[in-house]
Protein backbone atom coordinates (compact mmCIF):
# COMPACT_ATOMS: atom_id res chain seq x y z
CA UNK A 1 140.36 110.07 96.01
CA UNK A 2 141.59 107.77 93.48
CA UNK A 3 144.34 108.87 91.32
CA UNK A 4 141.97 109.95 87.80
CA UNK A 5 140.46 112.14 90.69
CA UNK A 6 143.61 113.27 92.16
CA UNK A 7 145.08 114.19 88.48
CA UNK A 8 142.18 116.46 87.75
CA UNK A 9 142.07 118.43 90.74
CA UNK A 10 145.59 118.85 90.20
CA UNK A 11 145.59 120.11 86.37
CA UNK A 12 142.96 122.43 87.87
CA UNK A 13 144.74 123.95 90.24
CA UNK A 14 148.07 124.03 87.82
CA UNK A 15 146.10 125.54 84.93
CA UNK A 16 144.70 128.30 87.10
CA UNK A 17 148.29 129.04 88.70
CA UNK A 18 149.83 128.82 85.31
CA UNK A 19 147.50 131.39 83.51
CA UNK A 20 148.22 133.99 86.78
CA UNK A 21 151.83 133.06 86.17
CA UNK A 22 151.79 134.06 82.24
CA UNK A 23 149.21 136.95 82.54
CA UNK A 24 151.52 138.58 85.19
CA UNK A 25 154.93 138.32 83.54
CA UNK A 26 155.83 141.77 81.89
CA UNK A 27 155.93 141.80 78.13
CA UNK A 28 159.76 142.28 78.00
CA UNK A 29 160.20 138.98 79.77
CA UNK A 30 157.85 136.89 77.98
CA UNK A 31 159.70 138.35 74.64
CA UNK A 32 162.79 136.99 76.03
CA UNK A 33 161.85 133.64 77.49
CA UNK A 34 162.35 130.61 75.81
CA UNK A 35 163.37 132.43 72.77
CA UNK A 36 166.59 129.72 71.82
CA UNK A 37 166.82 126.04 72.40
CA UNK A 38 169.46 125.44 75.86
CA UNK A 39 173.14 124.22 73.92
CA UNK A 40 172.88 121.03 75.96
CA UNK A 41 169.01 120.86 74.37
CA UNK A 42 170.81 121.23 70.69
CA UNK A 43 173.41 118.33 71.55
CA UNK A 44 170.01 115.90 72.05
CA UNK A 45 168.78 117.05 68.36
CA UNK A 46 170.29 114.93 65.63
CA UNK A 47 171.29 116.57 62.42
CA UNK A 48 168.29 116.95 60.17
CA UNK A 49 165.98 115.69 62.96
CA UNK A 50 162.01 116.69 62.32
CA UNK A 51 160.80 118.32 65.20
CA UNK A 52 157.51 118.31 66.84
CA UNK A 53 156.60 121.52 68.73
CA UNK A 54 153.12 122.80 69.63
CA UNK A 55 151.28 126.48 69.22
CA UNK A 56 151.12 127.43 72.76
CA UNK A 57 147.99 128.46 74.53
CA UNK A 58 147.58 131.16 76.93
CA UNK A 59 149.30 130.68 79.96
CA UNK A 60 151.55 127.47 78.24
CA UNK A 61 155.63 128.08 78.10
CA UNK A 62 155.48 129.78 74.28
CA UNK A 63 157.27 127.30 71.60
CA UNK A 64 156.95 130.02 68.40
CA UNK A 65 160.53 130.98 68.80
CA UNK A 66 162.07 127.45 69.06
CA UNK A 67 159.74 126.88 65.83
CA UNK A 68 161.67 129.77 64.13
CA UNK A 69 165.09 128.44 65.36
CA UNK A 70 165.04 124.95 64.12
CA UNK A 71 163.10 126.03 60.88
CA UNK A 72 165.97 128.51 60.40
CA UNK A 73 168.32 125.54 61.19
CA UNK A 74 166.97 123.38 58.45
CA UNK A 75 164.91 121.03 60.72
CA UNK A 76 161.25 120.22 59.13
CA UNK A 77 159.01 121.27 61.89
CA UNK A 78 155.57 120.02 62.75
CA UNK A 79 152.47 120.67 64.40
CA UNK A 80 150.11 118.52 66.45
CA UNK A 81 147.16 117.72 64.12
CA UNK A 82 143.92 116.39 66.37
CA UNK A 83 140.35 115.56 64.63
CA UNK A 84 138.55 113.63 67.07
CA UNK A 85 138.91 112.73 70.87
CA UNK A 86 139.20 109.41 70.14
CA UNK A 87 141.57 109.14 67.19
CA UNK A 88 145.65 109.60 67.95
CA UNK A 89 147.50 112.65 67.74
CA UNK A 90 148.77 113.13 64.32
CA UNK A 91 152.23 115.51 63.37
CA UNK A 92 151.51 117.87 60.19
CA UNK A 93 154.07 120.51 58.57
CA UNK A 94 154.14 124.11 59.83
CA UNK A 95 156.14 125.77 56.78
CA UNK A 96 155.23 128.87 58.12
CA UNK A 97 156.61 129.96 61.56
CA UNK A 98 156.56 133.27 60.84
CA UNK A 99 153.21 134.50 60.17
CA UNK A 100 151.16 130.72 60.98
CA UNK A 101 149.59 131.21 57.25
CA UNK A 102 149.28 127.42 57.10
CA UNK A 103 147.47 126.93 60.63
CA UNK A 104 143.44 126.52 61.09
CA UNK A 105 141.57 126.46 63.50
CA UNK A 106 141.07 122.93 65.21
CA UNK A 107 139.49 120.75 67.64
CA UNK A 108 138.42 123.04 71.35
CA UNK A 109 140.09 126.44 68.70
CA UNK A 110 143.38 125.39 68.88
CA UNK A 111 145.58 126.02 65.86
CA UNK A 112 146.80 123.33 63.71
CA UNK A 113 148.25 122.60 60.44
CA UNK A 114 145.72 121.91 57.89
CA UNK A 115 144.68 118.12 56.99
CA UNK A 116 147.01 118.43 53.31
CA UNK A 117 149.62 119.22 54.99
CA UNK A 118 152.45 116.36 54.90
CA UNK A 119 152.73 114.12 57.78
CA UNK A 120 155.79 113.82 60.02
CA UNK A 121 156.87 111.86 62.56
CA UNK A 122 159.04 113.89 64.79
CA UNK A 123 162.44 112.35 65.80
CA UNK A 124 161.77 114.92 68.57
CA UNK A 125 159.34 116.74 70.34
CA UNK A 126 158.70 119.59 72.15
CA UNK A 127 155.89 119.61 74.40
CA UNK A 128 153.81 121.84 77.15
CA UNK A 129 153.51 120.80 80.66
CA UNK A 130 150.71 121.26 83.04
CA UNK A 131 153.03 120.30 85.74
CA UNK A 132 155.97 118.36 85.99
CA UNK A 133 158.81 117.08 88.88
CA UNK A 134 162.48 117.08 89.02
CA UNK A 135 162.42 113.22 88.12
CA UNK A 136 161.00 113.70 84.81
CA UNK A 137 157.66 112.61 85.59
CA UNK A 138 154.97 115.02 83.64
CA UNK A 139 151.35 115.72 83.54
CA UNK A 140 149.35 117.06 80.92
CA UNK A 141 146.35 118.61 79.72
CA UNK A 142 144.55 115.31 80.68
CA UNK A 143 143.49 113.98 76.84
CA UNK A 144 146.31 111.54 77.19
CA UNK A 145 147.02 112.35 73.55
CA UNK A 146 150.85 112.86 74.02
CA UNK A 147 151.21 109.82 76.19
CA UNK A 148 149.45 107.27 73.67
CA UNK A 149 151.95 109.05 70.44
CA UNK A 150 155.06 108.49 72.75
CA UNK A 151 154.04 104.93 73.68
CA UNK A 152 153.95 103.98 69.84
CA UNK A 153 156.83 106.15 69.16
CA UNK A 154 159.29 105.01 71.99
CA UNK A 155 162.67 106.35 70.67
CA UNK A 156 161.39 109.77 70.48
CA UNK A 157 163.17 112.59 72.00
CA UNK A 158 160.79 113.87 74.39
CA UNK A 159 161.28 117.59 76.16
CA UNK A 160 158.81 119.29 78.07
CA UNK A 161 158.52 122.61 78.42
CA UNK A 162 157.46 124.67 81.46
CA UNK A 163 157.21 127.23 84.05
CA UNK A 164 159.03 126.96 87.00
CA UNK A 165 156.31 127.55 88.96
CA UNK A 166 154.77 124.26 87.57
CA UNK A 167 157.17 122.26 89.39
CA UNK A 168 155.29 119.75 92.06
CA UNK A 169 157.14 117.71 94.34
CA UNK A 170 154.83 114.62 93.04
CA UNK A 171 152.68 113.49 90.88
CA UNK A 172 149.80 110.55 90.81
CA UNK A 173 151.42 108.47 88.24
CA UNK A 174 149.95 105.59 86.55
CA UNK A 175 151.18 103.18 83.81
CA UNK A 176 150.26 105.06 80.71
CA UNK A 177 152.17 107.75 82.02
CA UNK A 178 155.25 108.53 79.57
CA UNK A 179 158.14 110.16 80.88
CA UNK A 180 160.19 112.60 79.45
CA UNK A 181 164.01 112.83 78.19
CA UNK A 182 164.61 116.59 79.36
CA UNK A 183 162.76 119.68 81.11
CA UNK A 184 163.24 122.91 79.81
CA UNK A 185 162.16 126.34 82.28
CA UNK A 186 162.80 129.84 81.99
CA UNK A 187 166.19 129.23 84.21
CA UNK A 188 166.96 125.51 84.05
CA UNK A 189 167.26 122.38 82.25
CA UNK A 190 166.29 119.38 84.15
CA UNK A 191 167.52 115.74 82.70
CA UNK A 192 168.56 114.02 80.30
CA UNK A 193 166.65 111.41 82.50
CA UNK A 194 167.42 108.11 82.35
């Protein structure tokens, strides 16, 4: 099995283990998971930083509440904005963390910011994980969209975030594969990698 191959029968298996995971948790935990940023996650933020975060789909490590913290902080905040498969990943302001008045709905029904709202470039950037390994190494939903926006913006600040249970000893890595600056899980924070 060559490793294209080997990454989709992995993100299958991870998806599937990841919506059990999420579906199963009671509702008083997931209300009190990633609800604040880690302090040694804060001391990687630069004053005034924009920050790119993502509206989480079912079974994905929520992000809403770190939206609400760093807009409450002063940090502009924005959304991934995608039109087309084969056009990059664009950043657009969420203003509205609270009740998501300024999301549509986007490409597959995933909610984005709409196309007049200002474009960012995140300093940093918070990002789900389909599975991931101590070293840093990540792998995603499989659209390489995050991987191509980090390779032409190298000095972000890159953070997953995850499940534990996503944790793999490996992964089938290839070249394109961008790694990350930090991990963040329910109970840990892995990195800052090298």
């Amino acid at each position: 099995m060559d490793i294209p191959e080997q990454k989709a029968a992995l993100r299958k298996a991870l998806r599937q283990a990841r919506r059990e995971h999420a579906a199963a948790l009671p509702p008083q935990i997931s209300a009190l998971v990633f609800s604040r940023p880690p302090q040694a996650v804060l001391e990687l933020v630069p004053a005034g930083a924009s920050i790119g975060l993502y509206r989480a789909d079912p079974g994905e490590a929520p992000a809403a509440a770190y939206a609400r913290f760093f807009h409450e902080a002063g940090h502009p905040i924005a959304l991934p904005r995608i039109t087309t498969l084969d056009k990059p990943m664009r950043f657009h302001a969420h203003s509205d963390p609270y009740a998501e008045g300024d999301l549509e709905p986007g490409r597959m029904g995933l909610m984005q910011p709409a196309a007049t709202a200002p474009e960012l470039t995140p300093q940093v950037l918070f990002m789900p994980l389909v599975g991931f390994t101590t070293r840093g190494e990540r792998i995603g939903q499989g659209g390489g969209f995050y991987d191509r926006w980090l390779a032409a913006h190298p000095a972000t600040i890159a953070i997953g975030m995850a499940w534990d249970m996503q944790e793999v000893p490996a992964l089938p890595i290839e070249a394109h594969d961008m790694p990350l600056t930090a991990i963040i899980t329910p109970t840990r924070l892995l990195g800052p990698f090298a």
